[in-house]
PDB file of N, CA and C in Angstrom:
ATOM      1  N   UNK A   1     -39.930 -32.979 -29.438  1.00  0.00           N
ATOM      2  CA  UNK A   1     -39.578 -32.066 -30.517  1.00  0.00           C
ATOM      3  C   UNK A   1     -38.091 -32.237 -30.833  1.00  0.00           C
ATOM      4  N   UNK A   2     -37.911 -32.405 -31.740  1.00  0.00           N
ATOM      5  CA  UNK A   2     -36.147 -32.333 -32.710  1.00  0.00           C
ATOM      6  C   UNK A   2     -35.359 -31.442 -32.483  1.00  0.00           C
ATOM      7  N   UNK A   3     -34.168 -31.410 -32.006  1.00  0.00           N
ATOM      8  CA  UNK A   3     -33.370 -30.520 -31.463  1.00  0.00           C
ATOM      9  C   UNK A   3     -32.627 -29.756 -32.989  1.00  0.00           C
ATOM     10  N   UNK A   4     -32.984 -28.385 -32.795  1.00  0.00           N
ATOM     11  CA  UNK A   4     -32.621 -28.206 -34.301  1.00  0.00           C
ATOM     12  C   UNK A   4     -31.004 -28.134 -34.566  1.00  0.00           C
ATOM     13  N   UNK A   5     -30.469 -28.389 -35.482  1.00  0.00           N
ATOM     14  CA  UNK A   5     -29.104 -28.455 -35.424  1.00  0.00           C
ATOM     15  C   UNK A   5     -28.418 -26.854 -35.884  1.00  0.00           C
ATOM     16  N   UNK A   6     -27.337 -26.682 -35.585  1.00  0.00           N
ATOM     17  CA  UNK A   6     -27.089 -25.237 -35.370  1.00  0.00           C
ATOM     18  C   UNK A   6     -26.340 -24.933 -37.015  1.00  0.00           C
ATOM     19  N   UNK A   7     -26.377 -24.038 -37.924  1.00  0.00           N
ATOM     20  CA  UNK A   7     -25.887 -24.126 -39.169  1.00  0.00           C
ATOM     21  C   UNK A   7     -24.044 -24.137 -39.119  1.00  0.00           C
ATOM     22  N   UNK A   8     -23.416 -24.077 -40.372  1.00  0.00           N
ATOM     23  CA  UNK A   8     -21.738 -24.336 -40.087  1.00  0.00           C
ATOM     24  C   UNK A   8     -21.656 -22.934 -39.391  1.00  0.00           C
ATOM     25  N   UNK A   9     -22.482 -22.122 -39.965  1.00  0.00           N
ATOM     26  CA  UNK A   9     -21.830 -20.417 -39.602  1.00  0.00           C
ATOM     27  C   UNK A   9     -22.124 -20.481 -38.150  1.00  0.00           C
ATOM     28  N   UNK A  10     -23.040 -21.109 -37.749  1.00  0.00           N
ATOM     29  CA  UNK A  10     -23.514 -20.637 -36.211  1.00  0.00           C
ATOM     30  C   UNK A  10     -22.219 -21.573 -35.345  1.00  0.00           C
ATOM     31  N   UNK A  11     -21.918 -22.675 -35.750  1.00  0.00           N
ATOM     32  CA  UNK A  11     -21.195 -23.488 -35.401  1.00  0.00           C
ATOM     33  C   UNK A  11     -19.468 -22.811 -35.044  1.00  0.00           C
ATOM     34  N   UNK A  12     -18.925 -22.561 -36.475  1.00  0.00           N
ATOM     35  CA  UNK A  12     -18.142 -21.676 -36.578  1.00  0.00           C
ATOM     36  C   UNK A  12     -17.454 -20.271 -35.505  1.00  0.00           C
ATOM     37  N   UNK A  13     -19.463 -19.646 -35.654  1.00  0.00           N
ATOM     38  CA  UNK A  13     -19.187 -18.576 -34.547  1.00  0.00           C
ATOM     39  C   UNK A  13     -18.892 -19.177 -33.266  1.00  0.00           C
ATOM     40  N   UNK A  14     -19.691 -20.400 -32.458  1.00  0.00           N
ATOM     41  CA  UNK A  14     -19.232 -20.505 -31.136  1.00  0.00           C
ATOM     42  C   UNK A  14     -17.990 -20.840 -30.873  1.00  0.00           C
ATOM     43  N   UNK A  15     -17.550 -21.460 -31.866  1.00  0.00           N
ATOM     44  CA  UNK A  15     -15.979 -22.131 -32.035  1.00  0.00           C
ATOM     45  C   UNK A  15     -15.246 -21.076 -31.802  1.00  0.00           C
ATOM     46  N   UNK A  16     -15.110 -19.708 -32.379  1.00  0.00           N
ATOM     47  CA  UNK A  16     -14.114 -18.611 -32.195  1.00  0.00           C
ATOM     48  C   UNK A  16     -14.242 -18.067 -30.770  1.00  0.00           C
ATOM     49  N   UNK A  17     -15.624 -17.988 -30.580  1.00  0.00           N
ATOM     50  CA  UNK A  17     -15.876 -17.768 -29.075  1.00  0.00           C
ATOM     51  C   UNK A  17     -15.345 -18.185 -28.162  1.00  0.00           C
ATOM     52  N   UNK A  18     -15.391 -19.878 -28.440  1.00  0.00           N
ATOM     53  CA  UNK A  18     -14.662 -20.882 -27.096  1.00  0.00           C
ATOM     54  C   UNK A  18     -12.940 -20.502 -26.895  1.00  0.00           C
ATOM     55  N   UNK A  19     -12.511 -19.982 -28.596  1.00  0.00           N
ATOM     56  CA  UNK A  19     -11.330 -20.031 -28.622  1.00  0.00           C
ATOM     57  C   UNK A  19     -10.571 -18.859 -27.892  1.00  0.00           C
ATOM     58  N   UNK A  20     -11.732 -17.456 -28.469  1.00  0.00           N
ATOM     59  CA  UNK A  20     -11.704 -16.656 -27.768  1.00  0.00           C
ATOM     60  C   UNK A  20     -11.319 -16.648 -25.878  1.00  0.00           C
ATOM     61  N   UNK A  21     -12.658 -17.327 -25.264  1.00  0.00           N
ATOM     62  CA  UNK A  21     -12.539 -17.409 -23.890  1.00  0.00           C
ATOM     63  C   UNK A  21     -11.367 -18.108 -23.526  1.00  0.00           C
ATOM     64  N   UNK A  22     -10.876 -19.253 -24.752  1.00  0.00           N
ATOM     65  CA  UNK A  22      -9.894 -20.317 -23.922  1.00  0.00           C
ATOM     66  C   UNK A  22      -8.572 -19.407 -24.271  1.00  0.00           C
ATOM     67  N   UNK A  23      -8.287 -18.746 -24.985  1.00  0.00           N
ATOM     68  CA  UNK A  23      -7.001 -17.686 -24.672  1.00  0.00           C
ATOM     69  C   UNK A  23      -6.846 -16.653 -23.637  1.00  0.00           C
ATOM     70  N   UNK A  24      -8.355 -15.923 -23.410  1.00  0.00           N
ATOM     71  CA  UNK A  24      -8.020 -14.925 -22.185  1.00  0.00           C
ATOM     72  C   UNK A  24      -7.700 -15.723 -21.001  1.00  0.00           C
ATOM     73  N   UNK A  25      -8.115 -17.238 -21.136  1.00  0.00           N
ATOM     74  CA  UNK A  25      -7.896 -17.363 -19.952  1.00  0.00           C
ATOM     75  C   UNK A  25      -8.926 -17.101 -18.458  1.00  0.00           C
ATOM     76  N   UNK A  26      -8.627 -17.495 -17.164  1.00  0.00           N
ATOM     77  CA  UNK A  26      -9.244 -16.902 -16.258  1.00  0.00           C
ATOM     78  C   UNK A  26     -10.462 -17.714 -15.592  1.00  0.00           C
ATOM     79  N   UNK A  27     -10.917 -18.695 -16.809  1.00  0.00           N
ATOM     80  CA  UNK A  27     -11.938 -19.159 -16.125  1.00  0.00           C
ATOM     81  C   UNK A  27     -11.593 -20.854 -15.642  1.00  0.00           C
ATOM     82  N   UNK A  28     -12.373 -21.327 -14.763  1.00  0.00           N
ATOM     83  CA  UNK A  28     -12.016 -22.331 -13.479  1.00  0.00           C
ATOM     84  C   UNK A  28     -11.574 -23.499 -15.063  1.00  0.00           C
ATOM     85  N   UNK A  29     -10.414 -24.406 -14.696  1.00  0.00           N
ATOM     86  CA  UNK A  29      -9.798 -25.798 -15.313  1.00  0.00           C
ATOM     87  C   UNK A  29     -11.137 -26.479 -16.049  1.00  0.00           C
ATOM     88  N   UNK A  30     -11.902 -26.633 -15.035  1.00  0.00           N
ATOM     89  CA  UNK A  30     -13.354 -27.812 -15.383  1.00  0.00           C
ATOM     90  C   UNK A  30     -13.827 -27.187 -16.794  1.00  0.00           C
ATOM     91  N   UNK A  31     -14.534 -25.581 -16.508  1.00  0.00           N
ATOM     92  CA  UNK A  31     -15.168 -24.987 -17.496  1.00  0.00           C
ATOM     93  C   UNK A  31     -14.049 -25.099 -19.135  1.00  0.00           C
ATOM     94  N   UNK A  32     -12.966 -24.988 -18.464  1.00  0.00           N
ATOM     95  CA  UNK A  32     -11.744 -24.253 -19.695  1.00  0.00           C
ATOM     96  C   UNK A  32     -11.735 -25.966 -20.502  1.00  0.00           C
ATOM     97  N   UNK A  33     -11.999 -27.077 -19.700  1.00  0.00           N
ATOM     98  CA  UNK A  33     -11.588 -28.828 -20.173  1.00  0.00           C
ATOM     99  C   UNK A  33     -13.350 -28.609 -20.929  1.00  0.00           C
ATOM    100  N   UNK A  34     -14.587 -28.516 -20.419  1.00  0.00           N
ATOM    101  CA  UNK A  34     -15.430 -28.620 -21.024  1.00  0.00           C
ATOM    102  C   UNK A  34     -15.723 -27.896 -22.677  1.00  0.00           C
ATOM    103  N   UNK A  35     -15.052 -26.496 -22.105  1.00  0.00           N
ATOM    104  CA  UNK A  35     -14.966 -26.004 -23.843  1.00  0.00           C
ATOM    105  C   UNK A  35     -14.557 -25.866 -24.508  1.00  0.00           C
ATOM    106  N   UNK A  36     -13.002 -26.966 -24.000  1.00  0.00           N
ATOM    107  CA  UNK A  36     -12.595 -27.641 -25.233  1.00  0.00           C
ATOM    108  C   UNK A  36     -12.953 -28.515 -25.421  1.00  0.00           C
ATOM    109  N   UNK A  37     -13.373 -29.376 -24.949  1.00  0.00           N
ATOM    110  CA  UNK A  37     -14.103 -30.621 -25.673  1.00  0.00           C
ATOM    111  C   UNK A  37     -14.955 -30.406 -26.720  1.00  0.00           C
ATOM    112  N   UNK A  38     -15.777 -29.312 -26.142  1.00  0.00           N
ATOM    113  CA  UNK A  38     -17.393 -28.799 -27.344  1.00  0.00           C
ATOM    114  C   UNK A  38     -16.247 -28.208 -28.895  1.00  0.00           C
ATOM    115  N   UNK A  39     -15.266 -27.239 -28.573  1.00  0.00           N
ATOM    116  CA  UNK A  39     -14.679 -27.094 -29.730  1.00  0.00           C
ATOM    117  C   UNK A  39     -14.313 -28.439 -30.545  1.00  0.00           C
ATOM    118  N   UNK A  40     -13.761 -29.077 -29.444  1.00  0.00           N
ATOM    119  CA  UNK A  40     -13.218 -30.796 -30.504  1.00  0.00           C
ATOM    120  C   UNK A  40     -14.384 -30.925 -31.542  1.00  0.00           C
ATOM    121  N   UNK A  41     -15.447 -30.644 -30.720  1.00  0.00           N
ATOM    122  CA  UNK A  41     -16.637 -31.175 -31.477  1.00  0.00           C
ATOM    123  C   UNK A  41     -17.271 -30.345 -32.738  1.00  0.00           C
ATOM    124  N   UNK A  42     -17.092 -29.022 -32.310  1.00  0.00           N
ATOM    125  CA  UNK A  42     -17.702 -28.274 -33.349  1.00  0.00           C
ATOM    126  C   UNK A  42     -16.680 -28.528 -34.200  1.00  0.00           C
ATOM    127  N   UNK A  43     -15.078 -28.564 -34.223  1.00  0.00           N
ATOM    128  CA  UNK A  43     -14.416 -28.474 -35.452  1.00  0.00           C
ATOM    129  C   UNK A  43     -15.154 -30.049 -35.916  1.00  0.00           C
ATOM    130  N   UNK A  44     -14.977 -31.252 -35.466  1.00  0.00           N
ATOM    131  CA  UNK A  44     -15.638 -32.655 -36.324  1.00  0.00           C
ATOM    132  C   UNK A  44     -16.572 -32.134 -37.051  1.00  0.00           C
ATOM    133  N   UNK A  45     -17.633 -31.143 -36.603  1.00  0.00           N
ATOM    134  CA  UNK A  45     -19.071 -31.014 -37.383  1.00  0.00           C
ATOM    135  C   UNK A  45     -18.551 -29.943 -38.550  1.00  0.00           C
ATOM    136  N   UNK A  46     -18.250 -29.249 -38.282  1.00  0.00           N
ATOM    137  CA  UNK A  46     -17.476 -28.205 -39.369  1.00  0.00           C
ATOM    138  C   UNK A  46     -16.763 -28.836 -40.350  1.00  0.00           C
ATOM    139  N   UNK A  47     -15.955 -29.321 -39.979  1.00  0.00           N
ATOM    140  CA  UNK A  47     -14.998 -30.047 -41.051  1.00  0.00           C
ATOM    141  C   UNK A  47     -15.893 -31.197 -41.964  1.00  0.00           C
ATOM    142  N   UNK A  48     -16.729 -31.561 -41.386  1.00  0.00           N
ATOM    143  CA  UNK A  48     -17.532 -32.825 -42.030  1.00  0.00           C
ATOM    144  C   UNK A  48     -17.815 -32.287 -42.881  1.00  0.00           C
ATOM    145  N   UNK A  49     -18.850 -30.679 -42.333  1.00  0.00           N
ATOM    146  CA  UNK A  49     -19.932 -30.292 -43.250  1.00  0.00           C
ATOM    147  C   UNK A  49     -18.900 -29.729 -44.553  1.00  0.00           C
ATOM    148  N   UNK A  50     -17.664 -29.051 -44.497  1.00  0.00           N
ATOM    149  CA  UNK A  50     -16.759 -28.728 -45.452  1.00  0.00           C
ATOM    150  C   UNK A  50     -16.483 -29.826 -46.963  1.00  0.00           C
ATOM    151  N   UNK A  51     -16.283 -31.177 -45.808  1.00  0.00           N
ATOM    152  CA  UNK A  51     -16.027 -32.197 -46.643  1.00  0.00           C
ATOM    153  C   UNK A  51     -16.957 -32.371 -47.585  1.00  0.00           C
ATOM    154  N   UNK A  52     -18.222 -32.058 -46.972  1.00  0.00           N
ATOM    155  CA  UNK A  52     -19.575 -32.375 -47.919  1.00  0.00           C
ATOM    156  C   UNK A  52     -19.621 -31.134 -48.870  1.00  0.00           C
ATOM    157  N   UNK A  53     -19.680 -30.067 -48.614  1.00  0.00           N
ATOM    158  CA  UNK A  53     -19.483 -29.291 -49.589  1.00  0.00           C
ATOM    159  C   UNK A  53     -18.373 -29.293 -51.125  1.00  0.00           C
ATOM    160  N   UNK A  54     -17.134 -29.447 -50.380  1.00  0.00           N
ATOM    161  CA  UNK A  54     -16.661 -29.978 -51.458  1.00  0.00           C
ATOM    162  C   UNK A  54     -17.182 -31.195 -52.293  1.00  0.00           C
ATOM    163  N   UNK A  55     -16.989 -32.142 -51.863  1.00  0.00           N
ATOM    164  CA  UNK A  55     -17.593 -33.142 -52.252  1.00  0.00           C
ATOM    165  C   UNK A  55     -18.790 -32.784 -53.802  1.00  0.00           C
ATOM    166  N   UNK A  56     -19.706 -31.992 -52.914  1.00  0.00           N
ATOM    167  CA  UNK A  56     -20.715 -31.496 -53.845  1.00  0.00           C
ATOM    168  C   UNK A  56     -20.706 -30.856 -54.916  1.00  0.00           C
ATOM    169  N   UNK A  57     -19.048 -29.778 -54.599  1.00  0.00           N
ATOM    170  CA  UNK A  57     -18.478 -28.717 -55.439  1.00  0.00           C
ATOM    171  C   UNK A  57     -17.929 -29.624 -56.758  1.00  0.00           C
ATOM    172  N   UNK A  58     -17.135 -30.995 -56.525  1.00  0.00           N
ATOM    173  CA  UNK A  58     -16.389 -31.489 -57.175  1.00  0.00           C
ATOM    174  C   UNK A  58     -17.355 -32.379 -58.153  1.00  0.00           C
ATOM    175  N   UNK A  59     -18.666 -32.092 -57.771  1.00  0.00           N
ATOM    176  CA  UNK A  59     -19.170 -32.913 -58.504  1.00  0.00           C
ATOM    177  C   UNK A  59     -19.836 -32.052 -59.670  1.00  0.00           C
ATOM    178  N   UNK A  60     -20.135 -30.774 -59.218  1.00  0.00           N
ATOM    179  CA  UNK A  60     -20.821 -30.248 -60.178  1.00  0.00           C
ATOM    180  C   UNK A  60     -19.500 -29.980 -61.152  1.00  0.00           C
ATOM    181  N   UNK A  61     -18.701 -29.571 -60.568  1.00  0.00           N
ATOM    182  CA  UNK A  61     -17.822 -29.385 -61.681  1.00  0.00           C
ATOM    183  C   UNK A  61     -17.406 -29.795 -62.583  1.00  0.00           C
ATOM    184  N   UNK A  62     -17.276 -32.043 -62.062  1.00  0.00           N
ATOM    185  CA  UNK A  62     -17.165 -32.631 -62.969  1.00  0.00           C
ATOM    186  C   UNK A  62     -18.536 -33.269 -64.143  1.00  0.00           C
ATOM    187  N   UNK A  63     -19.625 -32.684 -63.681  1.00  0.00           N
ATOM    188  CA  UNK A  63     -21.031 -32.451 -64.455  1.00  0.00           C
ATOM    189  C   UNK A  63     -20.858 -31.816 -65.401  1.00  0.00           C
ATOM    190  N   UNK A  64     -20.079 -30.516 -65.339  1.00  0.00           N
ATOM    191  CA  UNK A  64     -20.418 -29.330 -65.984  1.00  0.00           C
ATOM    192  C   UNK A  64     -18.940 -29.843 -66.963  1.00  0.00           C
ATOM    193  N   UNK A  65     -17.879 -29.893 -66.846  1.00  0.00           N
ATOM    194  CA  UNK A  65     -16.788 -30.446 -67.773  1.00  0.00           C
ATOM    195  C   UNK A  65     -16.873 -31.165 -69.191  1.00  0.00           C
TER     196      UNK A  65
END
């Protein structure tokens, strides 16, 4: 079965989360290095999906012109 992919908003939310946990602080080096890595990652997927949106935005616009 296909691993479903998580939407920008859901993406987004864990991102503030990680950022969240990685400011209080407190939890062991390993965990704190692992979720930043996953943030590295959610911002790549975020930002992509942004790019594509625009992208899409700029087109209707220049449709509609």
């Amino acid at each position: 079965m296909p691993k479903k992919t998580a939407s920008f908003e859901e993406n987004l939310e864990e991102l503030n989360e990680i950022v969240e946990n990685l400011e209080n602080g407190g939890s062991p080096l390993k965990k704190s290095l692992d979720e930043f890595q996953k943030g590295l990652d959610l911002i790549k997927q975020c930002s992509k999906e942004l790019e594509t949106a625009e992208l899409k935005i700029r087109t209707v616009v220049k449709k509609d012109e």
